[in-house]
N, C-alpha and C. Protein backbone atom coordinates (compact mmCIF):
# COMPACT_ATOMS: atom_id res chain seq x y z
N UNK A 1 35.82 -2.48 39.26
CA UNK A 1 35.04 -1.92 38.16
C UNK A 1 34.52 -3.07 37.31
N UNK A 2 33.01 -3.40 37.09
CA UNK A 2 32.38 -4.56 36.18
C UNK A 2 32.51 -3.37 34.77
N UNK A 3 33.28 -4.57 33.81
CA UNK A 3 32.99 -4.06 32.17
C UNK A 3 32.12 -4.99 31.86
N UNK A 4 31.20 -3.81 31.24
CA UNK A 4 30.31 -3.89 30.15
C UNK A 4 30.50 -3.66 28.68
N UNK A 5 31.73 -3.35 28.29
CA UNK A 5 31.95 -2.80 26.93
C UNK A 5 33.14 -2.68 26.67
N UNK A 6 33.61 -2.72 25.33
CA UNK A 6 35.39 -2.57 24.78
C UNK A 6 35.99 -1.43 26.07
N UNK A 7 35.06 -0.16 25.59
CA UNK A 7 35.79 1.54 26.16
C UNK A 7 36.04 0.77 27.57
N UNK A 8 34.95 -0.20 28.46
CA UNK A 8 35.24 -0.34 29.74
C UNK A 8 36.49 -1.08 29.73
N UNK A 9 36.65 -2.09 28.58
CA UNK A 9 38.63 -2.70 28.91
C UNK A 9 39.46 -1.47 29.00
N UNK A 10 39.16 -0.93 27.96
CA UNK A 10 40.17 0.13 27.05
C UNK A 10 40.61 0.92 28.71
N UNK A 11 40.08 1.23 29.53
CA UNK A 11 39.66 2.05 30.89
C UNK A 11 40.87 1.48 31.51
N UNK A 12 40.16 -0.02 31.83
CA UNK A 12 40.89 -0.75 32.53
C UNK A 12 42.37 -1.29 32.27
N UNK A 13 42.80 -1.61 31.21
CA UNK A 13 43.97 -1.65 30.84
C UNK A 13 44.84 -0.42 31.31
N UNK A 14 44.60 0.84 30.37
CA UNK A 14 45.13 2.09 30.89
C UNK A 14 45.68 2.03 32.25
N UNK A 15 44.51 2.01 32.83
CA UNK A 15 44.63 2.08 34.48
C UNK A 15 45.58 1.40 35.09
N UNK A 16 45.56 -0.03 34.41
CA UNK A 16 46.97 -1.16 34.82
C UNK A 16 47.96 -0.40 34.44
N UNK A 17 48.18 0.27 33.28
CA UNK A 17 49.56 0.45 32.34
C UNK A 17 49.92 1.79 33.26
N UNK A 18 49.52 2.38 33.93
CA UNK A 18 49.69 3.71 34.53
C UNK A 18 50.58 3.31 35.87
N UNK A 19 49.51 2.41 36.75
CA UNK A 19 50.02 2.21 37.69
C UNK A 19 51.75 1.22 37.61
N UNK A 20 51.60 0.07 36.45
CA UNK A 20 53.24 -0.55 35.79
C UNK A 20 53.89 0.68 35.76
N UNK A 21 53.53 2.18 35.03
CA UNK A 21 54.63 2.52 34.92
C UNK A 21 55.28 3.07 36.36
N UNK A 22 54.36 3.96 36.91
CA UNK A 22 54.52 4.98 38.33
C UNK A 22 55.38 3.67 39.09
N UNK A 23 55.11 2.54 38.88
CA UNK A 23 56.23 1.34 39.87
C UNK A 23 57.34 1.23 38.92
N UNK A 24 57.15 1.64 37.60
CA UNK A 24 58.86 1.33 37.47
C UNK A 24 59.76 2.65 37.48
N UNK A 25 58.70 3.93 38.00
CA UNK A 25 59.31 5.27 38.20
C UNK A 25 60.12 5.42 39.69
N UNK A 26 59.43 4.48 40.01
CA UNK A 26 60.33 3.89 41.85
C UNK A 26 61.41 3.21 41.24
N UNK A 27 61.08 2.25 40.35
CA UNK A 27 62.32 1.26 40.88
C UNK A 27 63.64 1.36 40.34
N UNK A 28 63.20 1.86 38.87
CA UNK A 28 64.37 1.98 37.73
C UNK A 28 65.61 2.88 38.73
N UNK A 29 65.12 3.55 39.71
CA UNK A 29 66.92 4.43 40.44
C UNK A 29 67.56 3.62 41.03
N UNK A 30 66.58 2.59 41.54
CA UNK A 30 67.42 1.50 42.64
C UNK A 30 68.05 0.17 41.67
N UNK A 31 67.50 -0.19 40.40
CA UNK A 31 68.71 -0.97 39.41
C UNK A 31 69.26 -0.16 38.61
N UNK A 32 69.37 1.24 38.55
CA UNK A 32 70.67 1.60 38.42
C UNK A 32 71.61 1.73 38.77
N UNK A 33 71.59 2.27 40.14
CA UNK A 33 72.17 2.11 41.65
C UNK A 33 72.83 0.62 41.52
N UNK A 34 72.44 -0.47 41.61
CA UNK A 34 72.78 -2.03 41.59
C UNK A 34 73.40 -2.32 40.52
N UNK A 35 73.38 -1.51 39.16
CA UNK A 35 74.44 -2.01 38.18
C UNK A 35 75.79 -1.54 38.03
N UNK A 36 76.85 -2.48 37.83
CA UNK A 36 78.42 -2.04 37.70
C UNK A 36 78.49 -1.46 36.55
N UNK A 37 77.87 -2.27 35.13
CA UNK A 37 78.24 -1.53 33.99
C UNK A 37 77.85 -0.09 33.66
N UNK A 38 78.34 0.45 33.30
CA UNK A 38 78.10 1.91 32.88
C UNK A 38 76.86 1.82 31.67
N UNK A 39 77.42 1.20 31.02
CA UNK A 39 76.61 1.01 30.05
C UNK A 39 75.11 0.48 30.38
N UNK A 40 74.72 -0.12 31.34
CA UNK A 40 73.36 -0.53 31.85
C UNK A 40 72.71 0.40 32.98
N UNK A 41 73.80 1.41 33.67
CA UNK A 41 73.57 2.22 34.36
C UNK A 41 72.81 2.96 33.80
N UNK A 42 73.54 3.72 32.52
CA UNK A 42 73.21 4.43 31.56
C UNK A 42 71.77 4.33 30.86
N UNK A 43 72.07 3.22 30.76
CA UNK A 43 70.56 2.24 29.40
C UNK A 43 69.37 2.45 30.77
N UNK A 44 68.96 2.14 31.95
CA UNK A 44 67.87 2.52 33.13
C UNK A 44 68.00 3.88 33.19
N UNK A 45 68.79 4.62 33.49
CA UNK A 45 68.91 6.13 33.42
C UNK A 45 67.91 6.32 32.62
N UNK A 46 68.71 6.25 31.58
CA UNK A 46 67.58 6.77 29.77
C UNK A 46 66.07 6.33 29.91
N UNK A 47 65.70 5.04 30.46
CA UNK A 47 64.44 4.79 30.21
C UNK A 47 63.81 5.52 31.37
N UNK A 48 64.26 5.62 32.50
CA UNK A 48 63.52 6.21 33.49
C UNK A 48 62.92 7.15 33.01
N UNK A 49 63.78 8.25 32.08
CA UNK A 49 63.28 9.04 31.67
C UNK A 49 62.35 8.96 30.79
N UNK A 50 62.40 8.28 29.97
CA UNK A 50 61.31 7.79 29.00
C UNK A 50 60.22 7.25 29.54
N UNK A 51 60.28 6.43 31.00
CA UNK A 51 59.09 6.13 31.84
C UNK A 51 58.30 6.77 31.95
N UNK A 52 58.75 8.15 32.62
CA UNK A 52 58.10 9.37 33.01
C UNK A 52 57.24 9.97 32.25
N UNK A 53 58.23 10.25 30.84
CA UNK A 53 57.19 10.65 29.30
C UNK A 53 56.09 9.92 29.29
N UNK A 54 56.25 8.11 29.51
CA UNK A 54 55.07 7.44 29.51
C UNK A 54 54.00 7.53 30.43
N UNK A 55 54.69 8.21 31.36
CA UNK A 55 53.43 8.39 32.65
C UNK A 55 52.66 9.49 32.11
N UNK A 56 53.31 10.48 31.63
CA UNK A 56 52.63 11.70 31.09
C UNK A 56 52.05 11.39 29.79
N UNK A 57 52.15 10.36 28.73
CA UNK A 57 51.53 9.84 27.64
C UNK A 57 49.95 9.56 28.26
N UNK A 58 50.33 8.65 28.95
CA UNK A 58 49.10 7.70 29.84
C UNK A 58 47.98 9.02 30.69
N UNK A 59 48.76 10.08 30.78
CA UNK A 59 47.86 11.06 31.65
C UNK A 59 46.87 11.98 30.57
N UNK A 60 47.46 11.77 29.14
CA UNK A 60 47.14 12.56 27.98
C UNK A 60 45.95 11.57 27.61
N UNK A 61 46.25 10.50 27.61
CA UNK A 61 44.91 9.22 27.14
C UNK A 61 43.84 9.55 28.25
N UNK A 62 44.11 9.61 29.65
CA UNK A 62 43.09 9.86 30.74
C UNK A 62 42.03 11.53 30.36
N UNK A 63 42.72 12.19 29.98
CA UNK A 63 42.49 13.41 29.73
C UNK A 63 41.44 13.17 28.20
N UNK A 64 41.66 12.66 27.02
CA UNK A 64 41.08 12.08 26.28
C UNK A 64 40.00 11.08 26.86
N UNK A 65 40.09 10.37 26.95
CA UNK A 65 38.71 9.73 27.81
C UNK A 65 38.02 10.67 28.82
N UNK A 66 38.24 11.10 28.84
CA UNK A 66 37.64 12.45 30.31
C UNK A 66 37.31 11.30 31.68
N UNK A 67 38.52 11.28 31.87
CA UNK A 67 38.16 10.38 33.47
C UNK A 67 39.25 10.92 34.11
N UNK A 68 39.32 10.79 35.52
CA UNK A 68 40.78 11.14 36.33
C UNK A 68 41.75 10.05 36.03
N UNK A 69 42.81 10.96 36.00
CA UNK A 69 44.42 9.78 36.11
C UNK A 69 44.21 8.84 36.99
N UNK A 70 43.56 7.22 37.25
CA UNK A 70 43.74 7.13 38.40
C UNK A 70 44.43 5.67 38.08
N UNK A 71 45.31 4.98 38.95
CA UNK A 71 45.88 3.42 38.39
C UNK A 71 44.98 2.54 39.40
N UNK A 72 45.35 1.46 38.64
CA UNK A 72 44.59 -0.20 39.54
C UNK A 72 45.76 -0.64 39.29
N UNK A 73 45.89 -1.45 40.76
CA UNK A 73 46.96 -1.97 41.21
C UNK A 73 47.33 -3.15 40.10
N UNK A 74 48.89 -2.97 39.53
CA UNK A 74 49.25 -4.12 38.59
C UNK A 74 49.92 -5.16 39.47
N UNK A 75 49.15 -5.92 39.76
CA UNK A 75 50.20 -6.86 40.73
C UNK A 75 51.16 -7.79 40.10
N UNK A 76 51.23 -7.54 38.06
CA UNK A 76 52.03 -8.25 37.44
C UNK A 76 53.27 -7.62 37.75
N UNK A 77 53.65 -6.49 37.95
CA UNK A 77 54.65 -5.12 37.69
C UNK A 77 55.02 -5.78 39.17
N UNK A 78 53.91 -5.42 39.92
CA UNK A 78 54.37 -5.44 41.29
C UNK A 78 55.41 -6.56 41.76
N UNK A 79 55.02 -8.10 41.01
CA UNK A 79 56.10 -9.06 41.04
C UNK A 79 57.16 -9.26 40.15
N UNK A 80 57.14 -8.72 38.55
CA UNK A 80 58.38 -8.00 38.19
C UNK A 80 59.38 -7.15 39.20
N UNK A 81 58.66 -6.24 39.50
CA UNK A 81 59.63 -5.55 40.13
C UNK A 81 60.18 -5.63 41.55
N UNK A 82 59.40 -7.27 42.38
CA UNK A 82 60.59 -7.54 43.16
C UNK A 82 61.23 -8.20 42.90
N UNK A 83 60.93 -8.99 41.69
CA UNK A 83 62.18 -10.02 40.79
C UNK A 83 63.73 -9.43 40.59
N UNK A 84 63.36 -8.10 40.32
CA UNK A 84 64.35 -7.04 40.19
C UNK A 84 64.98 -6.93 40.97
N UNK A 85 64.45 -6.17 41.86
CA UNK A 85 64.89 -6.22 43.32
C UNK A 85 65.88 -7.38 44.11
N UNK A 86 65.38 -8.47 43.65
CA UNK A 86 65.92 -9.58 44.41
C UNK A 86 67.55 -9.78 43.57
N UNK A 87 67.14 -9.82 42.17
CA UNK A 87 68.42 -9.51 41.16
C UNK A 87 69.66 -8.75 41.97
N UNK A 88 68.84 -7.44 42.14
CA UNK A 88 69.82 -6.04 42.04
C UNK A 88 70.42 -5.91 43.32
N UNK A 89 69.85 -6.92 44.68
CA UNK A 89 70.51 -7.11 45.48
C UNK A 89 71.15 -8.54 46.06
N UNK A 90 71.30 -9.09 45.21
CA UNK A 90 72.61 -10.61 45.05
C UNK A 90 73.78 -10.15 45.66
N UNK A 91 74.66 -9.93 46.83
CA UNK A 91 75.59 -9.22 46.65
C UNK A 91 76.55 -10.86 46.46
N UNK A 92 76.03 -11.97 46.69
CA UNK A 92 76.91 -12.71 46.34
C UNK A 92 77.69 -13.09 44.68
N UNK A 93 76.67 -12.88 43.97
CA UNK A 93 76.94 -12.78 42.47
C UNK A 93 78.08 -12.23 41.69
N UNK A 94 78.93 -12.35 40.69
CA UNK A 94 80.22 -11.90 40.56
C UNK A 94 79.46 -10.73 39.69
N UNK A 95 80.41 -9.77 39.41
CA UNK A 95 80.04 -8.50 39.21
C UNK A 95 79.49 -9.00 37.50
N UNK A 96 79.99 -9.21 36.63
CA UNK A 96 79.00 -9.43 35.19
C UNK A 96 77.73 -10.16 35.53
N UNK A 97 77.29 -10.80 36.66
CA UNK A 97 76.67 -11.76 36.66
C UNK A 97 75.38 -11.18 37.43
N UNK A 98 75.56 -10.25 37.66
CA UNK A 98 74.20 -9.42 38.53
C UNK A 98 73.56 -8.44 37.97
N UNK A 99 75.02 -8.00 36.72
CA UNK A 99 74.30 -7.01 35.89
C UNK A 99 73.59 -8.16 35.03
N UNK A 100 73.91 -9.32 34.47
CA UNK A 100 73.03 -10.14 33.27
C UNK A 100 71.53 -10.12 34.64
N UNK A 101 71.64 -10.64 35.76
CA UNK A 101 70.09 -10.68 36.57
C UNK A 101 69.40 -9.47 36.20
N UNK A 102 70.25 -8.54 36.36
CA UNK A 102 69.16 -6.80 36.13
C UNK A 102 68.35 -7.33 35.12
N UNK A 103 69.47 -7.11 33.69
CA UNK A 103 68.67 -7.06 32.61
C UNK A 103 67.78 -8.18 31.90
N UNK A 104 68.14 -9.60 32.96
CA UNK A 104 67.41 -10.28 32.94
C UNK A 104 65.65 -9.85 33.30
N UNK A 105 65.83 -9.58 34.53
CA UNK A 105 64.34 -9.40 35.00
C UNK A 105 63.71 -7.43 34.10
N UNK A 106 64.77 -7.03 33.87
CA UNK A 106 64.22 -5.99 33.46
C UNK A 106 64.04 -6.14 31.57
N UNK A 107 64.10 -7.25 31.13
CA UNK A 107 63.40 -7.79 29.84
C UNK A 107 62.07 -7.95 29.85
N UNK A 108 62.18 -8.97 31.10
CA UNK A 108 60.82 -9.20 31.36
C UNK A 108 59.62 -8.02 31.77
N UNK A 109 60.41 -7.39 32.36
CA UNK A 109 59.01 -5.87 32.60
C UNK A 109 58.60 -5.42 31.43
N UNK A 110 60.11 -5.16 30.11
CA UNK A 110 59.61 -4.90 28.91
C UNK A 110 59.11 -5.83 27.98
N UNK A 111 59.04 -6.91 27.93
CA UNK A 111 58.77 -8.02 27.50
C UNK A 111 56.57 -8.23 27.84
N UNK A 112 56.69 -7.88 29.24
CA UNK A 112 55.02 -7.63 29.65
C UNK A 112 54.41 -6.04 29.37
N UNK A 113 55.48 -5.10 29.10
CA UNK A 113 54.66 -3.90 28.83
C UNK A 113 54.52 -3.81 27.20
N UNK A 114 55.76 -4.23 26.58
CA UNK A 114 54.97 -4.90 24.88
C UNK A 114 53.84 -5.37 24.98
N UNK A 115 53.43 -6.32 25.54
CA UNK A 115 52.16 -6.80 25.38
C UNK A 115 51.32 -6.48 25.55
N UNK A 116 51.01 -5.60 27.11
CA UNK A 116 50.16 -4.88 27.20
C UNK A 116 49.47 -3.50 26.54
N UNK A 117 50.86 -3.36 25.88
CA UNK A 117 50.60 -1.95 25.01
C UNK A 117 50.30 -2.18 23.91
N UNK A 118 50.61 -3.36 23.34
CA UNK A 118 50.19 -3.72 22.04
C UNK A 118 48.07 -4.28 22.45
N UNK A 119 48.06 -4.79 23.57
CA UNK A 119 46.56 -5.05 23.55
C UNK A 119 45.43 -3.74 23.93
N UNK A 120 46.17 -2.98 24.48
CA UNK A 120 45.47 -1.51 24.78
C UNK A 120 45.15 -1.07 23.46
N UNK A 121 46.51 -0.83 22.47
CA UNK A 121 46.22 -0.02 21.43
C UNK A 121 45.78 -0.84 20.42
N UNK A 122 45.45 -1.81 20.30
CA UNK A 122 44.50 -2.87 20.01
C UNK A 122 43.36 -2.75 19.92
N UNK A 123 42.80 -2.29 21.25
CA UNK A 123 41.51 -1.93 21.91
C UNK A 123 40.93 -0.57 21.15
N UNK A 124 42.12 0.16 21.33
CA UNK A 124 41.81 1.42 20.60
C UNK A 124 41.30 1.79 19.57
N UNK A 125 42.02 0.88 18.73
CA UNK A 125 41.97 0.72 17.07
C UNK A 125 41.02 0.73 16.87
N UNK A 126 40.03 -0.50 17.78
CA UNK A 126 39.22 -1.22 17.39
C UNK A 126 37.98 -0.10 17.64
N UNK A 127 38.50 0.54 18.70
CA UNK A 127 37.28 1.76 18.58
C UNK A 127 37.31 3.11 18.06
N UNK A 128 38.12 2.99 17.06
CA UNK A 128 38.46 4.31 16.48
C UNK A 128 38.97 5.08 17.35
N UNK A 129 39.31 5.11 18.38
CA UNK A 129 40.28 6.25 18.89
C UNK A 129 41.60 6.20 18.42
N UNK A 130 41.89 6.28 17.41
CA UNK A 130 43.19 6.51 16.72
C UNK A 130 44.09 7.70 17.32
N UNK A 131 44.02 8.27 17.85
CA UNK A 131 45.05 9.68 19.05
C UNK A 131 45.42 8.26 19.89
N UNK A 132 44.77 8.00 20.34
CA UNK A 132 45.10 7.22 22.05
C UNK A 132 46.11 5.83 21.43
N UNK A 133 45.17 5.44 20.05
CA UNK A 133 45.95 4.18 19.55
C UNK A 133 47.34 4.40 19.31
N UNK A 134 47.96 5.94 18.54
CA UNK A 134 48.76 6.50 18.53
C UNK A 134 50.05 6.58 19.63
N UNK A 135 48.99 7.43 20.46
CA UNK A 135 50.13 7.44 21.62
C UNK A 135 50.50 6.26 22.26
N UNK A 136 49.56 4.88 22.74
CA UNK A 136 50.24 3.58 22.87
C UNK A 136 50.91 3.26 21.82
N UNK A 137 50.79 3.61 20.94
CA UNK A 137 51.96 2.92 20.04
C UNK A 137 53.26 3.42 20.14
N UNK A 138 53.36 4.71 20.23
CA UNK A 138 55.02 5.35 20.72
C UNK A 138 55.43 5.05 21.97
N UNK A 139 54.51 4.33 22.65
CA UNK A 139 54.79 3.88 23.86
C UNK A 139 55.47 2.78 23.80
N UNK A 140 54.66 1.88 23.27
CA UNK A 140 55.28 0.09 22.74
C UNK A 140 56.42 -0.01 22.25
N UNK A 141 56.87 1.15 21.11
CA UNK A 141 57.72 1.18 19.87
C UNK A 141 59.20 1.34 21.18
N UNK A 142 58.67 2.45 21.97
CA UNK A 142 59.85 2.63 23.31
C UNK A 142 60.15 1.19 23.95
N UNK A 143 59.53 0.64 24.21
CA UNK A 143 59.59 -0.45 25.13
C UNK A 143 60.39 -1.11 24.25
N UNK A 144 59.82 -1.73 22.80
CA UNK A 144 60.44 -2.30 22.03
C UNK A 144 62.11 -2.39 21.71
N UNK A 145 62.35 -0.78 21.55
CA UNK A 145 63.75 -0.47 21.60
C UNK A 145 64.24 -0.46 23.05
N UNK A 146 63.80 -0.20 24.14
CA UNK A 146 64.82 -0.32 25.28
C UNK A 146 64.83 -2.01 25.38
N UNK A 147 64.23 -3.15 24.85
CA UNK A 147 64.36 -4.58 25.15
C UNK A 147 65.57 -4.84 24.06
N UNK A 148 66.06 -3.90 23.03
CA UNK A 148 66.68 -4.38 22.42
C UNK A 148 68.01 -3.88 22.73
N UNK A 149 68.17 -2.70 23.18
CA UNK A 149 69.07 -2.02 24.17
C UNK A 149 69.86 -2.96 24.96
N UNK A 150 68.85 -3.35 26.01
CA UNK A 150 69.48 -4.59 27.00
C UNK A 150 69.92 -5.68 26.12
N UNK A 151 69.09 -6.31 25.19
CA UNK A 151 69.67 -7.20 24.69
C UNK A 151 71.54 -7.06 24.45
N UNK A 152 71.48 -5.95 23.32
CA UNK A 152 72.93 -5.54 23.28
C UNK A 152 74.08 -5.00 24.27
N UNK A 153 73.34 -4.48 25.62
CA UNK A 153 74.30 -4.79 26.89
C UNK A 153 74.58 -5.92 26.95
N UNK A 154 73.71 -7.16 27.31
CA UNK A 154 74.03 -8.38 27.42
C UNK A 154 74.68 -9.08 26.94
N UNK A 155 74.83 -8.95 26.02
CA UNK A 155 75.68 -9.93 24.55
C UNK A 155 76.95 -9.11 24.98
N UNK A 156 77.37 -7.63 24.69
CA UNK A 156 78.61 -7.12 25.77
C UNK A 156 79.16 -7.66 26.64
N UNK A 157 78.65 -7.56 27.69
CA UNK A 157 78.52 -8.55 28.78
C UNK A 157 78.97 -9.95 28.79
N UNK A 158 78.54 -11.01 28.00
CA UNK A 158 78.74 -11.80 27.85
C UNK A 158 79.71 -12.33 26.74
N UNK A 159 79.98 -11.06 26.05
CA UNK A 159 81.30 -11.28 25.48
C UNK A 159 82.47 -11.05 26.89
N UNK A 160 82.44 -10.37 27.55
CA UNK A 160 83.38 -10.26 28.38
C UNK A 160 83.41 -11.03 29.40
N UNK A 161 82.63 -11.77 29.85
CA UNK A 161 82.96 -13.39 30.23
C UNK A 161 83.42 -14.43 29.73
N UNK A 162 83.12 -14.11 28.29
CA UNK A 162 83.58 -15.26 27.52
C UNK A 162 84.82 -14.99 27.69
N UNK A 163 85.56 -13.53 27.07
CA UNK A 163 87.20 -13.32 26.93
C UNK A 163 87.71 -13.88 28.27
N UNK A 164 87.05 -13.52 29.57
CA UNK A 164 87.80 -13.77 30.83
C UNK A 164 88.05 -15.24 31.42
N UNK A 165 86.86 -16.39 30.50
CA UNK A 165 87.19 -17.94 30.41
C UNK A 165 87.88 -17.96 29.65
N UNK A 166 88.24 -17.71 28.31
CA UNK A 166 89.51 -17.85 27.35
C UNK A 166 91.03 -17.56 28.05
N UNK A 167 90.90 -16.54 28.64
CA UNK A 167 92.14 -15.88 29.52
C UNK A 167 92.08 -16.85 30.69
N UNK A 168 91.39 -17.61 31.20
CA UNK A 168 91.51 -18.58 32.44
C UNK A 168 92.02 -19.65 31.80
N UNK A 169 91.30 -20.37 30.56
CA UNK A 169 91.48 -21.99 30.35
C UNK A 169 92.81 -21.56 29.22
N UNK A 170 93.74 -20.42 28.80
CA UNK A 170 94.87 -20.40 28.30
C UNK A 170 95.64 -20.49 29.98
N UNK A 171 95.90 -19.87 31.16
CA UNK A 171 96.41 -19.99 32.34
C UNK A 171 96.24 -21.41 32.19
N UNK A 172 95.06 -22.54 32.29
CA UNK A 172 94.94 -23.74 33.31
C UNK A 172 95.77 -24.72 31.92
N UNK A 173 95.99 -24.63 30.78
CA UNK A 173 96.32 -25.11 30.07
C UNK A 173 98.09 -25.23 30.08
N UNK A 174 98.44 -24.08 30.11
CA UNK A 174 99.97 -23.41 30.43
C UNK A 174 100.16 -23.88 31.81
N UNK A 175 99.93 -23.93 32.83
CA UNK A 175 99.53 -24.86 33.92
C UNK A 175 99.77 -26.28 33.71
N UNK A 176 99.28 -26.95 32.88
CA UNK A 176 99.15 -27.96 32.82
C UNK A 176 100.07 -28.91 31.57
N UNK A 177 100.72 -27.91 30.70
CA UNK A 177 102.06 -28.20 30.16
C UNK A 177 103.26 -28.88 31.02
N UNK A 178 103.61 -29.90 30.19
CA UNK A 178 105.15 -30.04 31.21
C UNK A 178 106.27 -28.66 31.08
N UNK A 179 106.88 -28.74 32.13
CA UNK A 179 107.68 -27.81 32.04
C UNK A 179 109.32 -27.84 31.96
N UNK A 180 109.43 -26.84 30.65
CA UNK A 180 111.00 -27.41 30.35
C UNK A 180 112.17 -26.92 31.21
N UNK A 181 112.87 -27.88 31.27
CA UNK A 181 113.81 -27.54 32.79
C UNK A 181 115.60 -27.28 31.75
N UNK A 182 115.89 -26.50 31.62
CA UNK A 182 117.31 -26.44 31.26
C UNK A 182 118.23 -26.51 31.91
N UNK A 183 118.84 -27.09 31.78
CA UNK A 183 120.36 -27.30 32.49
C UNK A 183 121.46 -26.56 31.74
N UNK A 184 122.30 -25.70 33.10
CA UNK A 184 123.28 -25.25 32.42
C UNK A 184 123.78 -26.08 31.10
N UNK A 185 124.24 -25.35 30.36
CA UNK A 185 125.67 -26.56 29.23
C UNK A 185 124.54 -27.75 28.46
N UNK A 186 123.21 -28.06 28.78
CA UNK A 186 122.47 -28.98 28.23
C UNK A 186 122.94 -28.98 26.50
N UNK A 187 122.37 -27.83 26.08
CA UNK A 187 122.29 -27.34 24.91
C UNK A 187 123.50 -27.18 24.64
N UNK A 188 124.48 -27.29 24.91
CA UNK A 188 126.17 -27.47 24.16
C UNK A 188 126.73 -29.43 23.77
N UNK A 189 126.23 -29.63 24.79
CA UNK A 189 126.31 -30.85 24.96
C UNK A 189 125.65 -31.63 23.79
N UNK A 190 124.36 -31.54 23.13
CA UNK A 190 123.96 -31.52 22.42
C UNK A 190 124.25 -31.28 20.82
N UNK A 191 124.85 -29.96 21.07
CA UNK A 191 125.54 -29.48 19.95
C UNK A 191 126.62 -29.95 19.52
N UNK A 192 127.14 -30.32 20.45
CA UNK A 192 128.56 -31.31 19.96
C UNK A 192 128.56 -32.78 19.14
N UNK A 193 127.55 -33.00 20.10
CA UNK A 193 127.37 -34.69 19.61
C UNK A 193 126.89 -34.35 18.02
N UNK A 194 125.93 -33.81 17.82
CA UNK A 194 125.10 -34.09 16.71
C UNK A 194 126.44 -33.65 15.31
């Protein structure tokens, strides 16, 4: 599609942001599936669902523009989401350490759909479609809070690696104490003299 005009970005963006989401409506079951924590299981669960709302947000803007739902291929999403992929299947990785990859690469999806949603409804503004600017914005505001979501899995997470090196380097330390050897009667022997 050649743009000639804002409405023609405004088009084109959409179209990207539709097709990002419908790929993270695939993928989000398979890194839930791949995460141990409950809590991150949970946190993709929730957004999936919220994905979906966004697919149906994005179908409400198409409907407002009077054009068909249709996406252009995001090939940014598309390599997010085998980043993911590649994450969510590490099986060598220790179990905290594959869930930090998830929510690693799944920052980044929200990390690029902030942006994009903030430049759509940007676009919007700029042309008075204030409905459409609207609905990208409850879109963004979502994204916003599920990046902060993960954040606070993570830091979880990484509190509980930390406790499990504290609990190792107290072992390698106690380990590495001399060790006191008693002898029967030592301690009488002792007691006498003094």
């Amino acid at each position: 599609m050649s743009m000639t005009t804002l409405e023609d970005l405004l088009v084109e963006q959409i179209r990207d942001l539709y097709d990002a989401e419908k790929q993270l409506v695939r993928a989000l079951p398979k890194m839930a599936e791949a995460a141990t924590s409950e809590d991150l299981q949970e946190g993709i669960r929730s957004h999936l669902e919220e994905t979906k709302n966004q697919v149906s947000r994005l179908e409400r803007i198409f409907e407002e523009l009077e054009i068909p739902a249709k996406g252009k291929a995001c090939k940014a999403m598309r390599g997010l989401v085998e980043e993911g992929a590649e994450a969510a299947s590490d099986e060598k990785s220790e179990e905290p350490l594959t869930d930090l990859a998830i929510i690693a690469s799944a920052q980044r999806v929200e990390h690029y759909e902030i942006s994009a949603y903030g430049t759509a409804r940007a676009i919007a503004t700029q042309l008075g479609k204030e409905n459409i600017a609207s609905l990208l914005e409850e879109t963004e505001e979502e994204e916003k809070a599920a990046d902060v979501k993960l954040t606070e899995i993570a830091e979880d997470l990484m509190g509980q690696i930390g406790e499990g090196k504290d609990a190792e380097e107290e072992v390698e330390v106690e380990e590495k104490l001399p060790r006191k050897t008693t002898q029967p009667g030592a301690g009488t022997r002792r007691a006498a003299r003094g």
